[in-house]
PDB file of N, CA and C in Angstrom:
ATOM      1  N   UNK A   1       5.406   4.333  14.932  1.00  0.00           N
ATOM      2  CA  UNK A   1       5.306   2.897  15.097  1.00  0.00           C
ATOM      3  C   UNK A   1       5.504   2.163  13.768  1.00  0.00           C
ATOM      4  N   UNK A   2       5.316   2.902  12.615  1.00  0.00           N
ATOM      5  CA  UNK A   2       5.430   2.397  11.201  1.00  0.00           C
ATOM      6  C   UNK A   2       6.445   1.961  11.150  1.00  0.00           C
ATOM      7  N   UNK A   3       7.596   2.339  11.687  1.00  0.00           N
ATOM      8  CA  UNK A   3       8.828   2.279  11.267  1.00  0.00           C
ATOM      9  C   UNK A   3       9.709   0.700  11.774  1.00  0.00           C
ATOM     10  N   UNK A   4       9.066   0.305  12.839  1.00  0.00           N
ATOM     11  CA  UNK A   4      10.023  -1.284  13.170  1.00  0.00           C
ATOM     12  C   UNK A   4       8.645  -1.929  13.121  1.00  0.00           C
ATOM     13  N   UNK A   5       7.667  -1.802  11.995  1.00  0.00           N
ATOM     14  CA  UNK A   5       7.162  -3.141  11.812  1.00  0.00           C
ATOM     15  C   UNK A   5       7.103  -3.536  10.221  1.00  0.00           C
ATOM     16  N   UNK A   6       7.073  -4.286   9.484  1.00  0.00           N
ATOM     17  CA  UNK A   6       7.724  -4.914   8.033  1.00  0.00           C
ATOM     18  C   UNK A   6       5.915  -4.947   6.908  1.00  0.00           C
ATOM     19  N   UNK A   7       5.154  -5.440   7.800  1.00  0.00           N
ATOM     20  CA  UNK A   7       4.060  -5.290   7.872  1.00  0.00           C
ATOM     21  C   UNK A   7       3.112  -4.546   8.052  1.00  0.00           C
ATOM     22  N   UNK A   8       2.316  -3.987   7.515  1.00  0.00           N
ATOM     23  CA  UNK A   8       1.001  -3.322   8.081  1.00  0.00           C
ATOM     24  C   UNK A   8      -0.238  -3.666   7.342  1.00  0.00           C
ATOM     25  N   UNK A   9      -1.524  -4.161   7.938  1.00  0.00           N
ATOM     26  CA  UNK A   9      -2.436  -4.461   7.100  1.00  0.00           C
ATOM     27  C   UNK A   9      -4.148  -3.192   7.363  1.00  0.00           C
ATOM     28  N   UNK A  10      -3.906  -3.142   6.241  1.00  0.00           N
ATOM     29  CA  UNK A  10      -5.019  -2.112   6.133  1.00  0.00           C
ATOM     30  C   UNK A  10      -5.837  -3.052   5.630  1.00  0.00           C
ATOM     31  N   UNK A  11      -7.435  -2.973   6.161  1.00  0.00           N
ATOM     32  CA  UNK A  11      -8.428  -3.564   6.346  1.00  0.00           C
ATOM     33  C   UNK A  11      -9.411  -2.270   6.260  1.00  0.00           C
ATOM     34  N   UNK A  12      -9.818  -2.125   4.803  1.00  0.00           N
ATOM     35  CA  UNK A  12     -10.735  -1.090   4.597  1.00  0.00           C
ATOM     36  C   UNK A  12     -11.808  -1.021   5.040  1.00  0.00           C
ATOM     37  N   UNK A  13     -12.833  -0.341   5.093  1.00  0.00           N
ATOM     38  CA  UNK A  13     -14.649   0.116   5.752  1.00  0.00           C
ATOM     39  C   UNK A  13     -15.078  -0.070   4.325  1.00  0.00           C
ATOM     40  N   UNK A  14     -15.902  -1.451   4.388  1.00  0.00           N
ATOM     41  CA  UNK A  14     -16.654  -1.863   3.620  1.00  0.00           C
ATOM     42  C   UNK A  14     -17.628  -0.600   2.366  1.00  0.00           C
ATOM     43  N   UNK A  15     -17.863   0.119   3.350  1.00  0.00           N
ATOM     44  CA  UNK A  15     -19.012   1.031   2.939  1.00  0.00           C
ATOM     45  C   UNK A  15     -17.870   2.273   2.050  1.00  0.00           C
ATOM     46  N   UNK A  16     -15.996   2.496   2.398  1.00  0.00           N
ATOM     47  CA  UNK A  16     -15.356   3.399   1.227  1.00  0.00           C
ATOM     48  C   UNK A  16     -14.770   2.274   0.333  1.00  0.00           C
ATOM     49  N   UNK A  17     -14.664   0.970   0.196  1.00  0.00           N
ATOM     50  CA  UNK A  17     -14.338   0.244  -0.845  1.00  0.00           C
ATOM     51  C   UNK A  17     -14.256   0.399  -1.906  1.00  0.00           C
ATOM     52  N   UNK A  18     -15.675   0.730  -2.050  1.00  0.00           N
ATOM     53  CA  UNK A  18     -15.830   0.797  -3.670  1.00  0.00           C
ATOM     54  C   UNK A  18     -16.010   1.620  -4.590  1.00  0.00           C
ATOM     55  N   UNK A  19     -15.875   3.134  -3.632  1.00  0.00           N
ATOM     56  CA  UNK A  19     -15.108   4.617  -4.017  1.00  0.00           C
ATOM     57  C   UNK A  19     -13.660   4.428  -4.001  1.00  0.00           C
ATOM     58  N   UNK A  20     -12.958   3.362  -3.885  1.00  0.00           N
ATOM     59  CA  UNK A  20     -11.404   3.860  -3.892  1.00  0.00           C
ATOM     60  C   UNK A  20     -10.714   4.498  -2.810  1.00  0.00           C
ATOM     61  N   UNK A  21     -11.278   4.425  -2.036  1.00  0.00           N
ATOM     62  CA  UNK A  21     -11.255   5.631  -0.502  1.00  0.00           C
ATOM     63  C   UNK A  21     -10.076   4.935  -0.393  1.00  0.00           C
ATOM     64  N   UNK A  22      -8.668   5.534  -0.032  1.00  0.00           N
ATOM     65  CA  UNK A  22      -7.386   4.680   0.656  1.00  0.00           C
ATOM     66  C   UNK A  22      -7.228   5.531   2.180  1.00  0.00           C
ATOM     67  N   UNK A  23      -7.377   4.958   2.634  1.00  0.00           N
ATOM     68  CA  UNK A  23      -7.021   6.008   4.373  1.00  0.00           C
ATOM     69  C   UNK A  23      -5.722   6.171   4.778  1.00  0.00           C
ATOM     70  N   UNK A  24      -5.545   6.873   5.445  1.00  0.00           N
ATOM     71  CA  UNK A  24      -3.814   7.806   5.478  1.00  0.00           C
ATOM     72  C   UNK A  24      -3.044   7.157   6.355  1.00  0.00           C
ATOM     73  N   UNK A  25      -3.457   5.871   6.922  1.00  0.00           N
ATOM     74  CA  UNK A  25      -2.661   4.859   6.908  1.00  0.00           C
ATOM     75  C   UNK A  25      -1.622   4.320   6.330  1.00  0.00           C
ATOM     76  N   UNK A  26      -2.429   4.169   5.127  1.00  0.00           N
ATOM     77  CA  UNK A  26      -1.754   3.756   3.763  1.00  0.00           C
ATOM     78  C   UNK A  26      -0.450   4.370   3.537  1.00  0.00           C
ATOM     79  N   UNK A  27      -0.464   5.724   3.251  1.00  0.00           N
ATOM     80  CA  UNK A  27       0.585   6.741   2.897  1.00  0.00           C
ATOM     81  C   UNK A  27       1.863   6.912   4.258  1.00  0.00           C
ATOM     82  N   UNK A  28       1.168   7.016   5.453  1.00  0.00           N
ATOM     83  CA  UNK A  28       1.805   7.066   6.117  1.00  0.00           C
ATOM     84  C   UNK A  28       2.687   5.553   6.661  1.00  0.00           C
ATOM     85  N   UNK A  29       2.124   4.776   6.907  1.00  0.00           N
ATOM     86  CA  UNK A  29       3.017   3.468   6.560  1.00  0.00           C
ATOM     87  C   UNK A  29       3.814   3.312   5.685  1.00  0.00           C
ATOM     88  N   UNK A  30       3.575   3.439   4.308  1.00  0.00           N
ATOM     89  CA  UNK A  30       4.986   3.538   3.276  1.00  0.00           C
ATOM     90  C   UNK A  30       4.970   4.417   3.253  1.00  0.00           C
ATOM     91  N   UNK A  31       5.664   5.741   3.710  1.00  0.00           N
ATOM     92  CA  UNK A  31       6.772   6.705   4.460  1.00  0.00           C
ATOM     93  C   UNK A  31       7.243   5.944   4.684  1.00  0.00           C
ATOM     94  N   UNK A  32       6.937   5.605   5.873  1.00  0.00           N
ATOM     95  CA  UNK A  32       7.789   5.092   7.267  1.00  0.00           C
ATOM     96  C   UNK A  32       8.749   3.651   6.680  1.00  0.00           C
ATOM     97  N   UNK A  33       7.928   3.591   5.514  1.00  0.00           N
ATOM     98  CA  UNK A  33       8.874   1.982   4.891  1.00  0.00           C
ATOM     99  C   UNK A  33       8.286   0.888   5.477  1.00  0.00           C
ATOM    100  N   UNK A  34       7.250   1.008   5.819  1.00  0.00           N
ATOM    101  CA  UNK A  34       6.045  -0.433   5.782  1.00  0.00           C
ATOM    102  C   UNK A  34       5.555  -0.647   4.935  1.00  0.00           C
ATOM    103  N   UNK A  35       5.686  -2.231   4.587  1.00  0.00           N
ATOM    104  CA  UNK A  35       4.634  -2.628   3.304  1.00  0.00           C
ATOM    105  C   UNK A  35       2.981  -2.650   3.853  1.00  0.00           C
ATOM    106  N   UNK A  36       2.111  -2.021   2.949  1.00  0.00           N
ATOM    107  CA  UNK A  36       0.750  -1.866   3.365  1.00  0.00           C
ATOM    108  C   UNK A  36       0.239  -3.031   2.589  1.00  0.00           C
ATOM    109  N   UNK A  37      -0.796  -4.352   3.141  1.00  0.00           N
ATOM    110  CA  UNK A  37      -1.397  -5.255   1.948  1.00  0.00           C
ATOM    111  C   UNK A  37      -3.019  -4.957   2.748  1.00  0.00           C
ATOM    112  N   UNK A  38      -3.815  -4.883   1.749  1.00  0.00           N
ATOM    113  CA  UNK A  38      -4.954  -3.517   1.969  1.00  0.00           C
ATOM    114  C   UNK A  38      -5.838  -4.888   1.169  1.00  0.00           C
ATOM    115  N   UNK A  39      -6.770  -4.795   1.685  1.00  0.00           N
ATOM    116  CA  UNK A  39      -8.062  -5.459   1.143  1.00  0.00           C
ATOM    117  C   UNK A  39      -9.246  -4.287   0.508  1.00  0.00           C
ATOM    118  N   UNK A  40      -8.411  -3.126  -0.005  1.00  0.00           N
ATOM    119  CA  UNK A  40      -8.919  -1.669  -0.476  1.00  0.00           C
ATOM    120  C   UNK A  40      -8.536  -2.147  -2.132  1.00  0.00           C
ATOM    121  N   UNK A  41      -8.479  -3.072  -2.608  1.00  0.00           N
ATOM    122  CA  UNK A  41      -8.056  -3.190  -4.268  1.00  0.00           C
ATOM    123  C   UNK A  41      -8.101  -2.458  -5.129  1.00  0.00           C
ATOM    124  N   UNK A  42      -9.394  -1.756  -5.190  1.00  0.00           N
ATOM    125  CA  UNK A  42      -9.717  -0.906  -5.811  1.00  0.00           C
ATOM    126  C   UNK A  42      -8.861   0.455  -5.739  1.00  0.00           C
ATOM    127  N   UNK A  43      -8.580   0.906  -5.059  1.00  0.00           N
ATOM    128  CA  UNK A  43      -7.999   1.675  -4.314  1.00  0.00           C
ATOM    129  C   UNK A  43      -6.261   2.035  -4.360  1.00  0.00           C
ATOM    130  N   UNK A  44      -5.800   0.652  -4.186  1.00  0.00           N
ATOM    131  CA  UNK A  44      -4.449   0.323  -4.221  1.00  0.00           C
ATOM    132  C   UNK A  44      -4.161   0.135  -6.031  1.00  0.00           C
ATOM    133  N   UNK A  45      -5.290  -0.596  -6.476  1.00  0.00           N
ATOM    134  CA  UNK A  45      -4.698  -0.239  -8.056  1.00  0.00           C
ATOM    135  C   UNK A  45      -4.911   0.873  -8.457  1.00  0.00           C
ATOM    136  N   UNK A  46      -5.756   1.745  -7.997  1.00  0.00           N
ATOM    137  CA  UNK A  46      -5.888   2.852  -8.600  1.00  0.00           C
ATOM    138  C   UNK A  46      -4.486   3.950  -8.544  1.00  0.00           C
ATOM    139  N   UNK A  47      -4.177   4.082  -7.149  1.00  0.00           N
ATOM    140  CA  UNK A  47      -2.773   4.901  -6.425  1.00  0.00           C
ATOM    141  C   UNK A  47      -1.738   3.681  -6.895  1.00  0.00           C
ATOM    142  N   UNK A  48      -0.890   2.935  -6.995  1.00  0.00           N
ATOM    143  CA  UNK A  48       0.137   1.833  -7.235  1.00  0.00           C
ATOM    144  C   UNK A  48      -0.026   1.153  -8.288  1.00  0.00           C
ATOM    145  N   UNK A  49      -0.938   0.581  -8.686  1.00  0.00           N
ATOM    146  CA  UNK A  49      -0.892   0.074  -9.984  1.00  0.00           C
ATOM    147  C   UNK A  49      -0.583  -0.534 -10.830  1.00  0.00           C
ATOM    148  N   UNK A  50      -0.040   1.067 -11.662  1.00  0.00           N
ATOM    149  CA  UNK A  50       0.948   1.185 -12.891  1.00  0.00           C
ATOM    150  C   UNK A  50       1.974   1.289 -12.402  1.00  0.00           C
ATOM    151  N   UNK A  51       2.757   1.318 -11.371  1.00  0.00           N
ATOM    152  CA  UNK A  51       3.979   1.767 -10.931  1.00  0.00           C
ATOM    153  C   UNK A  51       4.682  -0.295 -10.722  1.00  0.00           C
ATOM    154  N   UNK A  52       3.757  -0.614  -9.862  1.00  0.00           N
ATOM    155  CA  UNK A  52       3.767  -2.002  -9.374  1.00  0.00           C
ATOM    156  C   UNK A  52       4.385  -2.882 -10.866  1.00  0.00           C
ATOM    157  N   UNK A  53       3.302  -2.951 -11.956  1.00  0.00           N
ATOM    158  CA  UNK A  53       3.074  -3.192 -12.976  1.00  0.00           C
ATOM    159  C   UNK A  53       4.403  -2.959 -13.898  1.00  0.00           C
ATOM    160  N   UNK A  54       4.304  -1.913 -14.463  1.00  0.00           N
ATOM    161  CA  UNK A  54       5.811  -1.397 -14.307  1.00  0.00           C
ATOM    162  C   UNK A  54       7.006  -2.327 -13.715  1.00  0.00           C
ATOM    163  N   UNK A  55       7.294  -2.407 -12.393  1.00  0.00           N
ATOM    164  CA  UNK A  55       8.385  -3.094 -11.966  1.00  0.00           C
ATOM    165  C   UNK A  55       8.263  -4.783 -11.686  1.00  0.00           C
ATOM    166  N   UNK A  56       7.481  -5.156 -11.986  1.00  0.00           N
ATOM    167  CA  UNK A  56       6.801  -6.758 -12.621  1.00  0.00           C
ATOM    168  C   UNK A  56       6.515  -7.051 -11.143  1.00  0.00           C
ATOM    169  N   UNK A  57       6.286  -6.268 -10.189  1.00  0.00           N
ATOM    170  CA  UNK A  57       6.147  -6.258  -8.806  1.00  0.00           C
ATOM    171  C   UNK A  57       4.699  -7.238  -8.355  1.00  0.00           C
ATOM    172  N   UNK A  58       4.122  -7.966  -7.034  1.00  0.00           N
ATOM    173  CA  UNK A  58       2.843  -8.284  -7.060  1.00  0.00           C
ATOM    174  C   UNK A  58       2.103  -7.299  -6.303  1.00  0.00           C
ATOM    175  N   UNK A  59       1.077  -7.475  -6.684  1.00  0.00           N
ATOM    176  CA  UNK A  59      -0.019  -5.792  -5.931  1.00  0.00           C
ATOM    177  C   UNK A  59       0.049  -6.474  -4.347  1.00  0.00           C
ATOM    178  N   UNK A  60      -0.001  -5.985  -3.085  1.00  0.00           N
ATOM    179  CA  UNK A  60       0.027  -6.259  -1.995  1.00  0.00           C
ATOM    180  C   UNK A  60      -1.807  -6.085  -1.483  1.00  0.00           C
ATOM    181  N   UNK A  61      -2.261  -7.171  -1.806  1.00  0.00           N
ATOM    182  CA  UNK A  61      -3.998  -6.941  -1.750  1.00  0.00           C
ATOM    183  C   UNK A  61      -4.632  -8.055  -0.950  1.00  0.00           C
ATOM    184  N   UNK A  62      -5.706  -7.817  -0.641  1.00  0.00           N
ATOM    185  CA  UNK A  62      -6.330  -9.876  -0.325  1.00  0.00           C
ATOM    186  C   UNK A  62      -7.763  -8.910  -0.328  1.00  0.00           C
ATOM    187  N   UNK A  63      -8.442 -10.249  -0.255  1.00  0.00           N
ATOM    188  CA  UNK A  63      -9.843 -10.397  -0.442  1.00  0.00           C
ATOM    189  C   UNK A  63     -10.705 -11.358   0.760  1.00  0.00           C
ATOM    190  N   UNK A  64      -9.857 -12.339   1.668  1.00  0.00           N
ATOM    191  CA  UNK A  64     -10.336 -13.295   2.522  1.00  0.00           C
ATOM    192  C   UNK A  64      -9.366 -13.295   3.510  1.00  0.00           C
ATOM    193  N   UNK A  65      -9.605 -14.050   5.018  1.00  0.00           N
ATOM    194  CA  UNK A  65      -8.539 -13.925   6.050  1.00  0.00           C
ATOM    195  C   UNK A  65      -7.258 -14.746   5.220  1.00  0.00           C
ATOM    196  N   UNK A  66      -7.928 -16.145   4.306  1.00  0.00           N
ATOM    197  CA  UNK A  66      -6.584 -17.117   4.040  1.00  0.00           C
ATOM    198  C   UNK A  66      -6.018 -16.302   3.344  1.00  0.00           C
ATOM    199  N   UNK A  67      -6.504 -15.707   2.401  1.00  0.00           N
ATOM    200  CA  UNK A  67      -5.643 -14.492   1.596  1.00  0.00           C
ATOM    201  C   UNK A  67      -4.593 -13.923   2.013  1.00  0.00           C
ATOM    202  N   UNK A  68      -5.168 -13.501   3.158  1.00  0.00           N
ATOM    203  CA  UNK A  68      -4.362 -11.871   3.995  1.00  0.00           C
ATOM    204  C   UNK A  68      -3.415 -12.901   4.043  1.00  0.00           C
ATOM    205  N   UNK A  69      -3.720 -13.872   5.096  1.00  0.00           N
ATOM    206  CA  UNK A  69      -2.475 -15.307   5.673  1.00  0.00           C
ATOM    207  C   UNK A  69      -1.227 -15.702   4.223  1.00  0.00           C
ATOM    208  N   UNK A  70      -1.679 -15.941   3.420  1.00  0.00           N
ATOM    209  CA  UNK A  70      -0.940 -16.775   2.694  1.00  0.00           C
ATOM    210  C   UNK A  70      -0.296 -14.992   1.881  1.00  0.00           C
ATOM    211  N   UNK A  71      -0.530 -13.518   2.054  1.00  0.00           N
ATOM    212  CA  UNK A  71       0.069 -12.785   1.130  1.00  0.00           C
ATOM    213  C   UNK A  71       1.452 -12.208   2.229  1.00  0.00           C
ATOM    214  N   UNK A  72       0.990 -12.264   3.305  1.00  0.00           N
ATOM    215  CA  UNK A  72       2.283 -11.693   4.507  1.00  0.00           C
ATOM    216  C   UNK A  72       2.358 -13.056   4.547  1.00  0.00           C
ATOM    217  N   UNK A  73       2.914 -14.131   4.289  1.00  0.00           N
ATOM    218  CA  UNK A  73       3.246 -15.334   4.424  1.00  0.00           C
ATOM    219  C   UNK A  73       4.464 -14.768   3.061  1.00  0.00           C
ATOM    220  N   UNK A  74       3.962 -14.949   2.163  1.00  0.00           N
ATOM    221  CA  UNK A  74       4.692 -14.600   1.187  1.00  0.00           C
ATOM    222  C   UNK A  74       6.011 -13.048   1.101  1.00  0.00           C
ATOM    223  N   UNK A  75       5.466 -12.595   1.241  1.00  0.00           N
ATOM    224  CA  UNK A  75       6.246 -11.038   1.634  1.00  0.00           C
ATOM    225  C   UNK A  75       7.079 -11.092   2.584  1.00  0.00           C
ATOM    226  N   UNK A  76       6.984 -12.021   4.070  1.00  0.00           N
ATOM    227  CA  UNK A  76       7.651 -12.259   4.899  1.00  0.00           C
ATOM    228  C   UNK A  76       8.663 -13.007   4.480  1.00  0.00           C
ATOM    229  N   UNK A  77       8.621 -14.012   3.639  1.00  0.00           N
ATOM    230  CA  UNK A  77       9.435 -15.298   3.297  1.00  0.00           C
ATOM    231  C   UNK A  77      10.618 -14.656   1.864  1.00  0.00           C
ATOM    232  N   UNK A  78       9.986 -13.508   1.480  1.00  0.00           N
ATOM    233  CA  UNK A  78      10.601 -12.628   0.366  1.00  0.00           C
ATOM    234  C   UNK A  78      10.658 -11.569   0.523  1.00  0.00           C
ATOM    235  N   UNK A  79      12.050 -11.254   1.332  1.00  0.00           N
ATOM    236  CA  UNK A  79      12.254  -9.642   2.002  1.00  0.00           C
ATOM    237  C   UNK A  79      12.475  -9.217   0.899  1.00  0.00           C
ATOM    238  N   UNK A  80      13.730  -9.432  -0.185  1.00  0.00           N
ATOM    239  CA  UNK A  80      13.888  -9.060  -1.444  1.00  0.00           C
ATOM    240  C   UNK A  80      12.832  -8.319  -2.075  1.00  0.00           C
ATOM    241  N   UNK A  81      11.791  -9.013  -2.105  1.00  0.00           N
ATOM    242  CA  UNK A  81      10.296  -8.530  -3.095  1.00  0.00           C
ATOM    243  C   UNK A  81      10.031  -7.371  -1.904  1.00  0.00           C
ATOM    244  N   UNK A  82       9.800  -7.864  -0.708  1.00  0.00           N
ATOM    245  CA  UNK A  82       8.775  -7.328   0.059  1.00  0.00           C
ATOM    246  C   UNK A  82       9.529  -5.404  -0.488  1.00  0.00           C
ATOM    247  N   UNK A  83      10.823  -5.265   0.071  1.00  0.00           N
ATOM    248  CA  UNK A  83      11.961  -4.133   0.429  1.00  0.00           C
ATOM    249  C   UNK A  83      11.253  -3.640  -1.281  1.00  0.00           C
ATOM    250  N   UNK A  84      11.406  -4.012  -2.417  1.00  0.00           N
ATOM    251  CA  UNK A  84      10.734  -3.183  -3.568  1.00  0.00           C
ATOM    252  C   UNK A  84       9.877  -2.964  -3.958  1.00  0.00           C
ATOM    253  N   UNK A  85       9.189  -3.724  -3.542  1.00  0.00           N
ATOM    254  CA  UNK A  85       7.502  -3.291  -3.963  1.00  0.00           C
ATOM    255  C   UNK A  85       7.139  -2.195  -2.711  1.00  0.00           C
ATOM    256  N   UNK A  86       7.756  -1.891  -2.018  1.00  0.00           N
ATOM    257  CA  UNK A  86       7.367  -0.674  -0.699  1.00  0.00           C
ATOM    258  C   UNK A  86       8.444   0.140  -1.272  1.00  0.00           C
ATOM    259  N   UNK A  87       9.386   0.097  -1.674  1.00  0.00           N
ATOM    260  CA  UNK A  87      10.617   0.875  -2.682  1.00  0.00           C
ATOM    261  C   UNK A  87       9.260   2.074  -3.791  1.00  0.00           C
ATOM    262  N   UNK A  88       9.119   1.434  -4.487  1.00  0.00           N
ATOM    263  CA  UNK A  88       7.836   1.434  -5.661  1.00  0.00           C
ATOM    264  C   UNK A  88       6.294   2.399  -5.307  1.00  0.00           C
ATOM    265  N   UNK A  89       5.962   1.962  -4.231  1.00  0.00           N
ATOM    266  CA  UNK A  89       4.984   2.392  -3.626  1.00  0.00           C
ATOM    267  C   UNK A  89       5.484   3.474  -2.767  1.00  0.00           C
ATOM    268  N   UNK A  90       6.268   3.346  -1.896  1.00  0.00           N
ATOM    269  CA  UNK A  90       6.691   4.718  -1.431  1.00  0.00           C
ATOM    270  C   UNK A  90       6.980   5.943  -2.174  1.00  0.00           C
ATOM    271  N   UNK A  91       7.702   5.266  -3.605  1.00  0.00           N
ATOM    272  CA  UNK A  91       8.128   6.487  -4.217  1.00  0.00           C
ATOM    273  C   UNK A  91       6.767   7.063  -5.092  1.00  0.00           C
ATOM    274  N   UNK A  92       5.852   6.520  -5.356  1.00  0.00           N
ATOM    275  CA  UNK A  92       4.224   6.877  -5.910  1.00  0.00           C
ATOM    276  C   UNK A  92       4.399   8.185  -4.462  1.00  0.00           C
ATOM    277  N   UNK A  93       3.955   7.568  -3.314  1.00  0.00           N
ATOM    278  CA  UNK A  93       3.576   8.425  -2.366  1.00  0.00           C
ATOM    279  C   UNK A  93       4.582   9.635  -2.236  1.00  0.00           C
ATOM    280  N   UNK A  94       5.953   9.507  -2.097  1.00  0.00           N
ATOM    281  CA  UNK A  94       6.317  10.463  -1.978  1.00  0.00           C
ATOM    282  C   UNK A  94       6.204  11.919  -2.874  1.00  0.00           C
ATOM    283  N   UNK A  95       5.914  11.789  -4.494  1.00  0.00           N
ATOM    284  CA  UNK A  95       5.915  12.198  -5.615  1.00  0.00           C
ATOM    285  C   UNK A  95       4.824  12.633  -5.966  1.00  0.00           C
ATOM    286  N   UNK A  96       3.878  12.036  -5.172  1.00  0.00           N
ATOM    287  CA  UNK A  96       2.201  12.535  -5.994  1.00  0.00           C
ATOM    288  C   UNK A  96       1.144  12.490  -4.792  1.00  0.00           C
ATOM    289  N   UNK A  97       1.205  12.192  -3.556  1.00  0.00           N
ATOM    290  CA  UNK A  97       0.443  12.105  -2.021  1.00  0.00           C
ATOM    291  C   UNK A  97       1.231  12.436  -0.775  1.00  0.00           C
ATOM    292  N   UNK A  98       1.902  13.467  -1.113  1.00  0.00           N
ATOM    293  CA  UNK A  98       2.396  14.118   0.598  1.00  0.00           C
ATOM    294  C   UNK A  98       1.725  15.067   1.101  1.00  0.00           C
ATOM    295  N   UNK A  99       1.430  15.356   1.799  1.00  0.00           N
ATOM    296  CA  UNK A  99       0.933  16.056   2.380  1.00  0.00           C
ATOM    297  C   UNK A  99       0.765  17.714   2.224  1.00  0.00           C
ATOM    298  N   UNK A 100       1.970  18.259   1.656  1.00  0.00           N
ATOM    299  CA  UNK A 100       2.067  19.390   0.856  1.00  0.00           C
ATOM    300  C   UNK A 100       1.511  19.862  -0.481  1.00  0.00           C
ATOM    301  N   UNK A 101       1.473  18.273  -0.870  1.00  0.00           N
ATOM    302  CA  UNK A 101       0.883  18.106  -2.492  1.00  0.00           C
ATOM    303  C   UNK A 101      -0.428  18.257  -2.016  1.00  0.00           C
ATOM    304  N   UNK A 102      -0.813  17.488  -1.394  1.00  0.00           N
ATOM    305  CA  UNK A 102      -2.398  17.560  -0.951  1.00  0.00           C
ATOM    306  C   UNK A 102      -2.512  18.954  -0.888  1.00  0.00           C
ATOM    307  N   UNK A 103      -2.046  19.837  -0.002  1.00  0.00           N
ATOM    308  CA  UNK A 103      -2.111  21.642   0.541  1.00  0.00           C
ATOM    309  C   UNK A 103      -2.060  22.190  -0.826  1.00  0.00           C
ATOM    310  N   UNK A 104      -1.090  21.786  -1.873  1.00  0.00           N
ATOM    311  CA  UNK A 104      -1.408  22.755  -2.921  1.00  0.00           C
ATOM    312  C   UNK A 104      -2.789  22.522  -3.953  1.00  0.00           C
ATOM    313  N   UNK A 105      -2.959  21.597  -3.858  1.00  0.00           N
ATOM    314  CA  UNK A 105      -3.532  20.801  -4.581  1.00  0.00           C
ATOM    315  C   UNK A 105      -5.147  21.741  -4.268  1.00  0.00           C
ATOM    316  N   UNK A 106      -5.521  21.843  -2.732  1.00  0.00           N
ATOM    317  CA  UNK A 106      -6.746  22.227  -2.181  1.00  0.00           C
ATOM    318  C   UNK A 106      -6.603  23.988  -2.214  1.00  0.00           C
ATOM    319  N   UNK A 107      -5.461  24.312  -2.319  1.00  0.00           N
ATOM    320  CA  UNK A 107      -4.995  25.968  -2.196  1.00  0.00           C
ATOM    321  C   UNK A 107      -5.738  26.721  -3.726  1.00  0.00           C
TER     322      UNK A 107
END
């Protein structure tokens, strides 16, 4: 389903916030080439970041509903941005959180 929607909003569990917890949402949406904007901040700068940062990209985050509203307001209105900053972030995931990496990682 990741795959024909432009959007995906991850809406973290209050209570893994502020461990950084990112849920496999995340990863699996950008695969699929969905932009994820995550109210997980902590989280998303920790995994994206420096990569974001790096490409003078904006972090895909919110903190309030107007937030969420006005950041897929923005991303929608700027496919350009939206298409590289999930460019950026996908390639974090593909390189350092697949699923294999994880397997060796625990092996």
């Amino acid at each position: 389903a990741y795959k024909v929607v432009k959007i995906v909003v991850d809406d973290a569990n209050h209570v893994t916030g502020p461990w950084g917890s990112v849920n496999s949402r995340v990863f699996d949406a950008l695969a699929a080439g969905a932009l994820v904007v995550s109210n997980g901040a902590f989280g998303i700068y920790e995994l994206f970041g420096e990569a974001l940062e790096e490409a003078d990209l904006p972090m895909p985050i919110y903190t309030s509903g107007q937030e969420l509203a006005a950041t897929i307001d923005f991303f929608l209105r700027n496919e350009n941005i939206r298409l590289r900053v999930v460019e950026v972030m996908k390639k974090v995931v593909v390189e350092k959180h697949s699923y294999s990496i994880r397997a060796e990682q625990l092996a």
